[in-house]
Protein backbone atom coordinates (compact mmCIF):
# COMPACT_ATOMS: atom_id res chain seq x y z
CA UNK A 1 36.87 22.42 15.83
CA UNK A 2 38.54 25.75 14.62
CA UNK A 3 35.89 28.75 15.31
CA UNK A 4 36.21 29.55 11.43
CA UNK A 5 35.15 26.15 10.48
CA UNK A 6 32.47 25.56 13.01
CA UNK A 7 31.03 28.85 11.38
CA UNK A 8 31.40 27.23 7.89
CA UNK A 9 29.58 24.30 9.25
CA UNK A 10 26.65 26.56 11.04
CA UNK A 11 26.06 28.35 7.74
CA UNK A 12 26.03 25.03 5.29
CA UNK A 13 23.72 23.49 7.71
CA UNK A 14 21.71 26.83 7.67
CA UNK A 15 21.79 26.61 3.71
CA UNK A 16 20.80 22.99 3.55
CA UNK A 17 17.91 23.51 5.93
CA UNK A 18 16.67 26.06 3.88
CA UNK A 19 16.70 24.39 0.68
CA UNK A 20 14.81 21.63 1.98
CA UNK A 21 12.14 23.91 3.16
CA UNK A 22 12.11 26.10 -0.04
CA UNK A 23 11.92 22.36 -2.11
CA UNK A 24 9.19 21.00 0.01
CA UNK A 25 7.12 24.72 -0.19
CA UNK A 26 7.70 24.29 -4.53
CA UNK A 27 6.65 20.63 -4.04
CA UNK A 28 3.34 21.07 -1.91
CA UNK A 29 0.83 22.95 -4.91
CA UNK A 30 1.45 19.11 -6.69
CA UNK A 31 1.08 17.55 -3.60
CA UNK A 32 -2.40 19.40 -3.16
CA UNK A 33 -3.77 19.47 -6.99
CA UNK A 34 -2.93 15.09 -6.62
CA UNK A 35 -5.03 14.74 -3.25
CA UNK A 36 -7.98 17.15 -5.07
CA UNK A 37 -8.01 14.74 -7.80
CA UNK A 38 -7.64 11.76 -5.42
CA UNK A 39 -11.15 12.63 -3.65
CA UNK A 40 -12.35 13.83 -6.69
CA UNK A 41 -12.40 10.75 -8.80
CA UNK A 42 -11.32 7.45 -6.99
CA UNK A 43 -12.58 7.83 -3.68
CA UNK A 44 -16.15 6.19 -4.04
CA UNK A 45 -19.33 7.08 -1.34
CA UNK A 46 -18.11 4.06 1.16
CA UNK A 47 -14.32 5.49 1.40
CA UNK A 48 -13.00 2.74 -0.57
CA UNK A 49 -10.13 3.87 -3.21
CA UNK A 50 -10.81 2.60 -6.98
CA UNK A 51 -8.84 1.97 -9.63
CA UNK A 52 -9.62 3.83 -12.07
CA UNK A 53 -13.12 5.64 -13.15
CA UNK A 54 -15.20 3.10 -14.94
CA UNK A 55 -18.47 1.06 -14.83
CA UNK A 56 -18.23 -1.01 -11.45
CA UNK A 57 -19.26 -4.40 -11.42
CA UNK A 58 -22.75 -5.85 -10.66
CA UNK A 59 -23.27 -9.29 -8.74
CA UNK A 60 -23.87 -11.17 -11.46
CA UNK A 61 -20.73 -9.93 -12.40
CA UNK A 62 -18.92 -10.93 -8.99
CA UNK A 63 -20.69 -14.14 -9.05
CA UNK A 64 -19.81 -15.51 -12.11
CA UNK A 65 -15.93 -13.84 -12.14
CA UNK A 66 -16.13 -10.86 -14.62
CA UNK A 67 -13.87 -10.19 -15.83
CA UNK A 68 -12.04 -12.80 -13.81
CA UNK A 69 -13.04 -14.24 -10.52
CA UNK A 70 -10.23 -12.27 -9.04
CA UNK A 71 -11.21 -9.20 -9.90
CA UNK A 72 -8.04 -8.20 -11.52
CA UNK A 73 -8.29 -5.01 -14.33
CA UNK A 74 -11.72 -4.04 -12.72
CA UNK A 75 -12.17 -0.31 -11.03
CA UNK A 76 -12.45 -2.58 -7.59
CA UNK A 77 -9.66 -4.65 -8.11
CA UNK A 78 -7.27 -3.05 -5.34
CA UNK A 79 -9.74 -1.60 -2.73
CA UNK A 80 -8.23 -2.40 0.92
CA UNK A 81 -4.66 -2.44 -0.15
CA UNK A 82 -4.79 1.42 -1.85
CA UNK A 83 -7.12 2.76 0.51
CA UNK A 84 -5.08 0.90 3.63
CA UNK A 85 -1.46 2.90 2.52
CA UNK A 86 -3.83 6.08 1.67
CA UNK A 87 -4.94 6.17 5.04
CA UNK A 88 -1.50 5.71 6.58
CA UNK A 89 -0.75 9.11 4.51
CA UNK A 90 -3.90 10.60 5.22
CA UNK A 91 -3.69 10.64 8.65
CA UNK A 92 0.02 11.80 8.45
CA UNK A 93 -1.59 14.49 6.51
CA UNK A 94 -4.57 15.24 9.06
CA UNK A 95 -1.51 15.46 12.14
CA UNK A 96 0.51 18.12 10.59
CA UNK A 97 -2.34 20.44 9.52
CA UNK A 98 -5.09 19.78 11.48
CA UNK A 99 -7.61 20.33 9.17
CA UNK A 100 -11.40 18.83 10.19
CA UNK A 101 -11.26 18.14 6.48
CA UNK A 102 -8.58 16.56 6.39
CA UNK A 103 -9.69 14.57 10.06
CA UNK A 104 -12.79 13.71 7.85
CA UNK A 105 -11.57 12.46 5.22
CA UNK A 106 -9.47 9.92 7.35
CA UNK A 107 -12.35 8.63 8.80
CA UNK A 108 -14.03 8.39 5.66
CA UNK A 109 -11.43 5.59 4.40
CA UNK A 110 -11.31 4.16 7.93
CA UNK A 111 -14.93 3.33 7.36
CA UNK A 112 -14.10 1.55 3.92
CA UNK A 113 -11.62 -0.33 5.23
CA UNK A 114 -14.33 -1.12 7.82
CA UNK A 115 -17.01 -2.38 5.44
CA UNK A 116 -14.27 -4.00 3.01
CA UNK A 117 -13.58 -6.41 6.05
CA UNK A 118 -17.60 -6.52 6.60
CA UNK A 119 -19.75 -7.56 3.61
CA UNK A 120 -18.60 -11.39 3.96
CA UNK A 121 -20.14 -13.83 6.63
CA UNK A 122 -16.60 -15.38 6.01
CA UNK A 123 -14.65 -14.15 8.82
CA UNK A 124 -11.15 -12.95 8.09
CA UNK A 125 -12.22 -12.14 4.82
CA UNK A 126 -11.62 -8.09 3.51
CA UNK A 127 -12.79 -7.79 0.17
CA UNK A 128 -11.06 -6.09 -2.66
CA UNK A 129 -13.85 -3.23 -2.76
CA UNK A 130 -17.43 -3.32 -3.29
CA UNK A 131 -19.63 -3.44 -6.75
CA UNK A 132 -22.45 -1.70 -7.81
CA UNK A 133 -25.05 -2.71 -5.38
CA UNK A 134 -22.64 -1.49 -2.55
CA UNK A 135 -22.14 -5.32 -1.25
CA UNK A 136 -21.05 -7.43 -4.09
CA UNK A 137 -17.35 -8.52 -4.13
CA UNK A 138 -15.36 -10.80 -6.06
CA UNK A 139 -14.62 -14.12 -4.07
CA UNK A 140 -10.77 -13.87 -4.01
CA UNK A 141 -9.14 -11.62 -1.84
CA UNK A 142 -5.35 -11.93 -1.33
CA UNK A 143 -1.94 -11.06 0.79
CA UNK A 144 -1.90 -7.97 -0.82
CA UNK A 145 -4.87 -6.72 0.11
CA UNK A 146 -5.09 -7.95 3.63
CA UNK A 147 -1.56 -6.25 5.51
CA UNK A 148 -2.42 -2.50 3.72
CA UNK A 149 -5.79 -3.33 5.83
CA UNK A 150 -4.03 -3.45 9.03
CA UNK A 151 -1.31 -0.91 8.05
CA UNK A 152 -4.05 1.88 7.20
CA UNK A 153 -6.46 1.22 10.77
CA UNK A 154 -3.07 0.82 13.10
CA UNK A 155 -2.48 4.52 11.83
CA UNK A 156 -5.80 5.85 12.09
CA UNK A 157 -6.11 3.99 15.76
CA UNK A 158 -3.30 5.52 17.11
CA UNK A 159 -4.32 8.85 16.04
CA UNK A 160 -6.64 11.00 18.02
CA UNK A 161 -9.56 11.01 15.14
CA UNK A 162 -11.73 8.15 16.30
CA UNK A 163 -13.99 8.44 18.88
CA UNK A 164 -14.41 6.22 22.12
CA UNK A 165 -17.19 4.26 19.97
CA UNK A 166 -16.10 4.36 16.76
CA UNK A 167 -12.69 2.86 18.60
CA UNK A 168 -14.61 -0.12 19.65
CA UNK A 169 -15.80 -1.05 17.00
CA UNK A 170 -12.48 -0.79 14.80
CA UNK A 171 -11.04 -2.67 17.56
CA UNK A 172 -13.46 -5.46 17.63
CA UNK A 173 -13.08 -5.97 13.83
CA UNK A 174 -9.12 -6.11 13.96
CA UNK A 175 -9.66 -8.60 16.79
CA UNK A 176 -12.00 -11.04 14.48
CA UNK A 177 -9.71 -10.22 11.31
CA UNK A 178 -6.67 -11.22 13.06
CA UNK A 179 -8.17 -14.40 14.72
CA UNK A 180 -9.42 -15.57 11.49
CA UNK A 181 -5.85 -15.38 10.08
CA UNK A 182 -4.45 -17.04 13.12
CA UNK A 183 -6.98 -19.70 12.91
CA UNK A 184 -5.77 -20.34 9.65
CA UNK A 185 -2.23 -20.45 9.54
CA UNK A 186 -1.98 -17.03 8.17
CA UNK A 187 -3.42 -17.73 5.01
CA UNK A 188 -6.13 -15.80 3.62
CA UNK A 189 -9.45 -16.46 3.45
CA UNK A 190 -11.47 -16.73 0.35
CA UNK A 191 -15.08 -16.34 -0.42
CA UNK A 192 -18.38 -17.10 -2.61
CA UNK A 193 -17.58 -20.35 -4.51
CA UNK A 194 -14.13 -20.30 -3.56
CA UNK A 195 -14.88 -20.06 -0.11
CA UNK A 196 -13.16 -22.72 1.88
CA UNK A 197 -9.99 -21.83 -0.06
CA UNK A 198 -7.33 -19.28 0.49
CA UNK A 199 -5.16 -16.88 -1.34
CA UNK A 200 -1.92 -15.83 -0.57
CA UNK A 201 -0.72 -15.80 3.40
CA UNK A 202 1.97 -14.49 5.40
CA UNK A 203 4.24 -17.27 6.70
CA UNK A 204 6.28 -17.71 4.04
CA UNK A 205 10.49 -17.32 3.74
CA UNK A 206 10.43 -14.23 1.57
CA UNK A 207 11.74 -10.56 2.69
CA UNK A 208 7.73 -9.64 2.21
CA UNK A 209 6.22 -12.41 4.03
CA UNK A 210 8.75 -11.74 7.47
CA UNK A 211 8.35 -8.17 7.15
CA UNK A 212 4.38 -8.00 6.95
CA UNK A 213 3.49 -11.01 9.42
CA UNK A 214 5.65 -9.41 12.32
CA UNK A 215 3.93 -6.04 11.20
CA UNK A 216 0.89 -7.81 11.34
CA UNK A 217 1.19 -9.22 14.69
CA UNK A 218 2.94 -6.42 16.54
CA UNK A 219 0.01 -3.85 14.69
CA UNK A 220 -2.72 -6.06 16.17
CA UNK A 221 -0.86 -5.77 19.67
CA UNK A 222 -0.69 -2.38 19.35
CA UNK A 223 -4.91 -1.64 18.55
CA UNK A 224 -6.23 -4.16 20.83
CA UNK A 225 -3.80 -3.78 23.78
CA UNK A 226 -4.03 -7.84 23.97
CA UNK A 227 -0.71 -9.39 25.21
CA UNK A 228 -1.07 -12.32 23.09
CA UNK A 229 -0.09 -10.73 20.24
CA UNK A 230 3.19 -9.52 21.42
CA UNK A 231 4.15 -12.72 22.72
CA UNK A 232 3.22 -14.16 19.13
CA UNK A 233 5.31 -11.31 17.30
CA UNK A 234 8.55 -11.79 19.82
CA UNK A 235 7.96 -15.33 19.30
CA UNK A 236 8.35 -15.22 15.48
CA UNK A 237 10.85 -12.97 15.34
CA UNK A 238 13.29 -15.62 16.20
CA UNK A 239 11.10 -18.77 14.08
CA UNK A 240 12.51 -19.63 10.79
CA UNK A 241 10.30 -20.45 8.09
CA UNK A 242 9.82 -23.67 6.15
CA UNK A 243 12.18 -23.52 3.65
CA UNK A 244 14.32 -20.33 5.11
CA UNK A 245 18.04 -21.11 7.11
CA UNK A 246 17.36 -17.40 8.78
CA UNK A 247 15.12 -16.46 11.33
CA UNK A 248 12.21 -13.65 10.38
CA UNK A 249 14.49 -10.96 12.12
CA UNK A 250 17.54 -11.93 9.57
CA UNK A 251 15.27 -12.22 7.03
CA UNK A 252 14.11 -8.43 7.71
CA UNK A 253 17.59 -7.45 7.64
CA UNK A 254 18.03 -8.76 3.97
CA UNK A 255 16.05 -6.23 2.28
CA UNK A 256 14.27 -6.91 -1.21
CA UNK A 257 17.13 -8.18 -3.05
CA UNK A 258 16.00 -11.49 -0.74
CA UNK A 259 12.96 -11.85 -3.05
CA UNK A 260 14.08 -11.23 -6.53
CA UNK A 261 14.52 -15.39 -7.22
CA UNK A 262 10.70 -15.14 -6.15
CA UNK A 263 9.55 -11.61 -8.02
CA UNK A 264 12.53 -11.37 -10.90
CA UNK A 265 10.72 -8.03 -12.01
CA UNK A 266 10.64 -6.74 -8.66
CA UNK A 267 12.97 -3.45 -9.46
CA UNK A 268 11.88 -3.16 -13.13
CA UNK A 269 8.23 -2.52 -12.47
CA UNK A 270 6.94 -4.10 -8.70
CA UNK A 271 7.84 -1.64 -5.75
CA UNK A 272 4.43 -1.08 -6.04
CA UNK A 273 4.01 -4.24 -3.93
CA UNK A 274 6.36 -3.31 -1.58
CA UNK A 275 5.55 0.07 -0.34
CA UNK A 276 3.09 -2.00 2.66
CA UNK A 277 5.97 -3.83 3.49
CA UNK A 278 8.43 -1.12 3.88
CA UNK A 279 6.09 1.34 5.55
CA UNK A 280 5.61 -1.68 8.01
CA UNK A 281 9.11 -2.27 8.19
CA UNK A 282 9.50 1.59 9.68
CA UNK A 283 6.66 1.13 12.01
CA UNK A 284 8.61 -1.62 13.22
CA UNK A 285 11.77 0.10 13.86
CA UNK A 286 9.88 2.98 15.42
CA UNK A 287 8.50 1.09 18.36
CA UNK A 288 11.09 -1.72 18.61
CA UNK A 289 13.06 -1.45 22.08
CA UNK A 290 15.41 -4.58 21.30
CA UNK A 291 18.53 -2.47 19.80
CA UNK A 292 19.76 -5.63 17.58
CA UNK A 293 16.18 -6.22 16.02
CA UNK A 294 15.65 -2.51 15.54
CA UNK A 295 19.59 -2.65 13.74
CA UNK A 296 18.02 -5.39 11.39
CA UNK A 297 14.75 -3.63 10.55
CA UNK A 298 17.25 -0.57 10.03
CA UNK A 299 19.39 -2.32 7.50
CA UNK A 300 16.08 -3.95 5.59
CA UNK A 301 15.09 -0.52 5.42
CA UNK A 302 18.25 0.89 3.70
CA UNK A 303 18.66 -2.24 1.58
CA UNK A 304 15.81 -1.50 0.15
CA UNK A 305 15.33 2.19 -0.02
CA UNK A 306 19.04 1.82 -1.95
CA UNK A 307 17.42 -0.79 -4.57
CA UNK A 308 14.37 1.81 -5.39
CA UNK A 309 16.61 4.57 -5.53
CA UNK A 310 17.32 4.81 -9.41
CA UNK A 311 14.16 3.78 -10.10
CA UNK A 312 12.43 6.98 -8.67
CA UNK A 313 14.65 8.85 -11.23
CA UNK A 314 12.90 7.12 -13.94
CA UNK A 315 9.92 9.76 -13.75
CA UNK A 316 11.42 12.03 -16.05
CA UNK A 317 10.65 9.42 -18.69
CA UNK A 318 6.93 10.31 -18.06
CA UNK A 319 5.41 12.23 -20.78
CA UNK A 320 2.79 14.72 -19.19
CA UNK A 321 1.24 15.02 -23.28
CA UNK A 322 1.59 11.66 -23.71
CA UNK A 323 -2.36 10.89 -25.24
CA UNK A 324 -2.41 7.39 -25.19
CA UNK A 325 -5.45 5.11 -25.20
CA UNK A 326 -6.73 4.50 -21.86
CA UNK A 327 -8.99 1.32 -23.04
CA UNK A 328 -8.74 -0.01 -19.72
CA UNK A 329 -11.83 2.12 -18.86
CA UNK A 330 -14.27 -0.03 -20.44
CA UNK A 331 -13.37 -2.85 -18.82
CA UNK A 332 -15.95 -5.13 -20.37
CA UNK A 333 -14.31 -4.18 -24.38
CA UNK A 334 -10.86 -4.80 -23.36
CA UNK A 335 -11.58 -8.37 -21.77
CA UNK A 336 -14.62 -9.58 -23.78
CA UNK A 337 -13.80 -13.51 -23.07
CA UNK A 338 -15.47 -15.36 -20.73
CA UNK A 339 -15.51 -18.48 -19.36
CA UNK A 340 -15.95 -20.50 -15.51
CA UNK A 341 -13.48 -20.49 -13.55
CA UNK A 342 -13.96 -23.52 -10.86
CA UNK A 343 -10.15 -23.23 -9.71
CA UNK A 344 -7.89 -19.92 -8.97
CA UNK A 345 -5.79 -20.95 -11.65
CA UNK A 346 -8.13 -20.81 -14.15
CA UNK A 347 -9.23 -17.07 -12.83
CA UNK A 348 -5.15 -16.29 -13.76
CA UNK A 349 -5.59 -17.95 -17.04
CA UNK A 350 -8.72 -16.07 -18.23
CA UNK A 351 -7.44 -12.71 -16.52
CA UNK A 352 -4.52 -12.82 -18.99
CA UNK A 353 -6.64 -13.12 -21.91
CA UNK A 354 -7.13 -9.36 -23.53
CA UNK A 355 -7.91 -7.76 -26.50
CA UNK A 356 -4.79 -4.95 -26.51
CA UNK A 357 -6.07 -2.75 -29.21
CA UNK A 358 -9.10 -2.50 -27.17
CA UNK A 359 -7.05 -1.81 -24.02
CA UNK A 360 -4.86 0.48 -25.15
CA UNK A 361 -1.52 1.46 -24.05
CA UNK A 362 -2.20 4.04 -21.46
CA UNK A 363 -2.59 1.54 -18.68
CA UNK A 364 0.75 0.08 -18.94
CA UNK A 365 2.37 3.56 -19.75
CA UNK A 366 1.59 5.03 -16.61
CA UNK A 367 2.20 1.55 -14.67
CA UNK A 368 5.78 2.17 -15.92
CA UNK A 369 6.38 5.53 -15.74
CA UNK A 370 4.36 7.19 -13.04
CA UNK A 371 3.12 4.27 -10.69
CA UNK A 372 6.91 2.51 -10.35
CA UNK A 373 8.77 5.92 -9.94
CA UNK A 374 6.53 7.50 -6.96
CA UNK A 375 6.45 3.40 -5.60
CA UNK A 376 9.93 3.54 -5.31
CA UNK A 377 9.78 7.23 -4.03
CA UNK A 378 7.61 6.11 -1.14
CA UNK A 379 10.09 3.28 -0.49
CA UNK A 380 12.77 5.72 0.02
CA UNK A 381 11.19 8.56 1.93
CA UNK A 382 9.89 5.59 4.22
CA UNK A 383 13.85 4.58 4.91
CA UNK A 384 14.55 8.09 6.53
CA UNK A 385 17.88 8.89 4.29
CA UNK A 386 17.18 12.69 4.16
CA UNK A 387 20.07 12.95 1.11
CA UNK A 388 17.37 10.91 -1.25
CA UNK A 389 14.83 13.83 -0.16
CA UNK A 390 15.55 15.79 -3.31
CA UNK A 391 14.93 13.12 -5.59
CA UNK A 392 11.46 12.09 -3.84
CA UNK A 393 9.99 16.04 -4.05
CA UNK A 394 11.21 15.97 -7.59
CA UNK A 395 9.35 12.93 -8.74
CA UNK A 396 5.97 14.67 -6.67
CA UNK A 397 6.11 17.59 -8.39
CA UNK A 398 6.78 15.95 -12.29
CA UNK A 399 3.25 15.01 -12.96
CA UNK A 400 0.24 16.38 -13.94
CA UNK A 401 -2.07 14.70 -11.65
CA UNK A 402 -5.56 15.91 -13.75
CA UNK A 403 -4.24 13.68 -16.86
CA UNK A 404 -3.51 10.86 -15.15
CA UNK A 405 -6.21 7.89 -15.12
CA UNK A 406 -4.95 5.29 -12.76
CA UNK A 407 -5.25 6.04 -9.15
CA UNK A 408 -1.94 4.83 -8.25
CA UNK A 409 -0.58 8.41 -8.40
CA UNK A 410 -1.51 8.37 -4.68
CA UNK A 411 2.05 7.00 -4.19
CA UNK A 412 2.95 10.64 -4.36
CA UNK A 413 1.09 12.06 -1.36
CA UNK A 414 2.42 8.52 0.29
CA UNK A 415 6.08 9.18 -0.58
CA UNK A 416 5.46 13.49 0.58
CA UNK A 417 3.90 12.54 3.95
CA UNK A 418 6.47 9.57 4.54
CA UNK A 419 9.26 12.38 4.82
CA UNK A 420 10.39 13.83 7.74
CA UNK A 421 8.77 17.30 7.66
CA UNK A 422 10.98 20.77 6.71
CA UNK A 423 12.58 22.46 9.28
């Protein structure tokens, strides 16, 4: 290369660099005021993440299904699966400052992921948060609460923040977690009167399903140290589901697009669901030695990342004044119907019944236009494609994190800490 143009080169590189860094120093003020309103309203006493701020359920409530047996559109509807990919940023967090506050605050949601996974004598079962007696849970737990569960304790095990004890116990919980999902074909456990049953599982021949069970497996192998589990994950890497004609590893290659017969909404309004996977996806390719399996994880990564792409664009369409209802609040107004629910389908069919006036559209406004954009944000920054870093820091720093009422603008402390850090 011509000394003129490898001086050209130095300088652009120089430039770039430094735009990055001054872009990520503009983007970290919204990246604090978003983790100060994070602790200050959503994270409750046991370190589990709510919804949103509103009256929590009380037994009778979980007992009977209020507002639905699932627990859908209550504050503790999403407890293990938020607070599972909070701690995965968390602890990213707690590395590059090294802050006892921050160390503290990671242990804090270790320890609700740890009782989540403990207030059921069903074993297996992690419930979706806890009510207001500190115990009570709804009896349906699900696939989309369980692999955030592992995602958020392999990252805080394989930091240095617990201690020797505190490490033992984690580790013996993981153990019984894992071997209750083993023991049942990788479904998940219910509870209460729907215990016996399961919801949701892992085994399945979606993008999703290969992604998260080989996560699941290699994770556990990872925080116990037991063998079995890595012979189980290199063992299903080359399985092909029921109903699939490629094994889980070509099935990781495929990306999302392989699930949007199965989730037809998927790039409208879903990444949500998806973050967990891809975050697994890239723990996968970070500590896979095989270089073909790593190339597929690679490729499911990028397939991906380039499906979410123009969706994290769409948070421009977010109107910080925007002052619409947020019904959702009183939970108990905006689904006043009631009836038993002796079959999971029946929990769906009442948990679609509400009164939208009384809701409000505020829910469904941020869903759209603030939960789906940083979602799809996280996917990318999890890929690694440091031209897309522009577009993640510019959907961080759009909001104004004090008006919003769902937590789910914890996606943008997720997508921040998913990015390489500034040079």
């Amino acid at each position: 290369m011509p000394r003129g143009l490898r001086t050209l080169f130095r300088l652009w590189s120089l430039f770039a660099v430094t735009i990055a860094s001054v872009a990520a120093a503009e983007t970290e003020p919204a990246v604090e005021r978003a983790h100060a309103e994070t602790w200050r309203r959503f994270v409750d006493e046991h370190g589990i993440m709510r919804d949103y701020v509103g009256e929590l359920p009380t037994p009778e409530d979980c007992r009977l299904g209020r507002p639905n047996a699932i627990g859908w559109w209550s504050p503790i509807e999403n407890g293990p699966m938020f607070t599972g990919m909070y701690l995965h940023a968390v602890v990213e967090r707690a590395r590059r400052t090294g802050a006892e506050a921050d160390r503290g605050q990671a242990r804090k949601l270790a320890q609700g992921l740890l009782k989540c996974a403990s207030v059921s004598e069903v074993p297996g079962f992690v419930a979706r948060g806890v009510g207001s007696d500190g115990r009570c849970h709804y009896p349906l737990s699900s696939d989309d609460q369980m692999h955030p569960w592992f995602l958020g304790l392999q990252a805080y095990l394989a930091s240095d923040i617990p201690t020797a004890a505190e490490r033992e116990v984690f580790v013996a919980k993981v153990r019984e977690v894992a071997g209750a999902l083993e023991s049942h074909g990788w479904k998940v456990p219910c509870d209460g009167a729907f215990k016996g049953g399961f919801r949701g599982g892992f085994k399945g021949e979606h993008f999703r399903d290969a992604a998260r069970y080989l996560h699941i497996l290699r994770a556990t192998y990872e925080m116990t140290g037991d063998a079995v589990w890595l012979e189980r994950y290199r063992r299903a890497l080359e399985e092909k589901p029921t109903g699939s004609a490629e094994t889980r590893r070509e099935i990781c290659a495929l990306g999302c697009p392989r699930d949007l017969g199965f989730i037809p909404s998927l790039e409208k309004n879903q990444f949500w669901i998806y973050v967990g996977t891809q975050a697994g996806l890239a723990r996968l390719a970070s500590v896979e030695a095989d270089a073909a399996t790593r190339a597929a994880y690679r490729r499911g990564l990028a397939v991906t990342a380039g499906r979410a792409l123009a969706s994290v664009d769409t948070h421009a369409k977010f109107d910080n004044a925007d002052q619409g209802f947020f019904g959702t609040a009183d939970w108990r107004a905006a689904h006043p119907t009631w009836f038993p629910q002796p079959t999971q389908a029946e929990a769906e069919r009442l948990a679609k019944i509400v009164d939208s006036k009384k809701r409000g559209p505020r829910k469904n406004y941020e869903a759209t236009w603030m939960r789906h954009p940083l979602a799809a944000a996280a996917i990318v920054a999890l890929a690694g494609e440091t031209s897309a870093r522009p577009a993640v820091l510019k959907a961080v720093r759009h909001y104004e994190y004090a008006k919003l009422n769902m937590a789910e603008f914890f996606f943008a402390e997720f997508a921040y800490y998913a990015l390489p850090e500034a040079k």
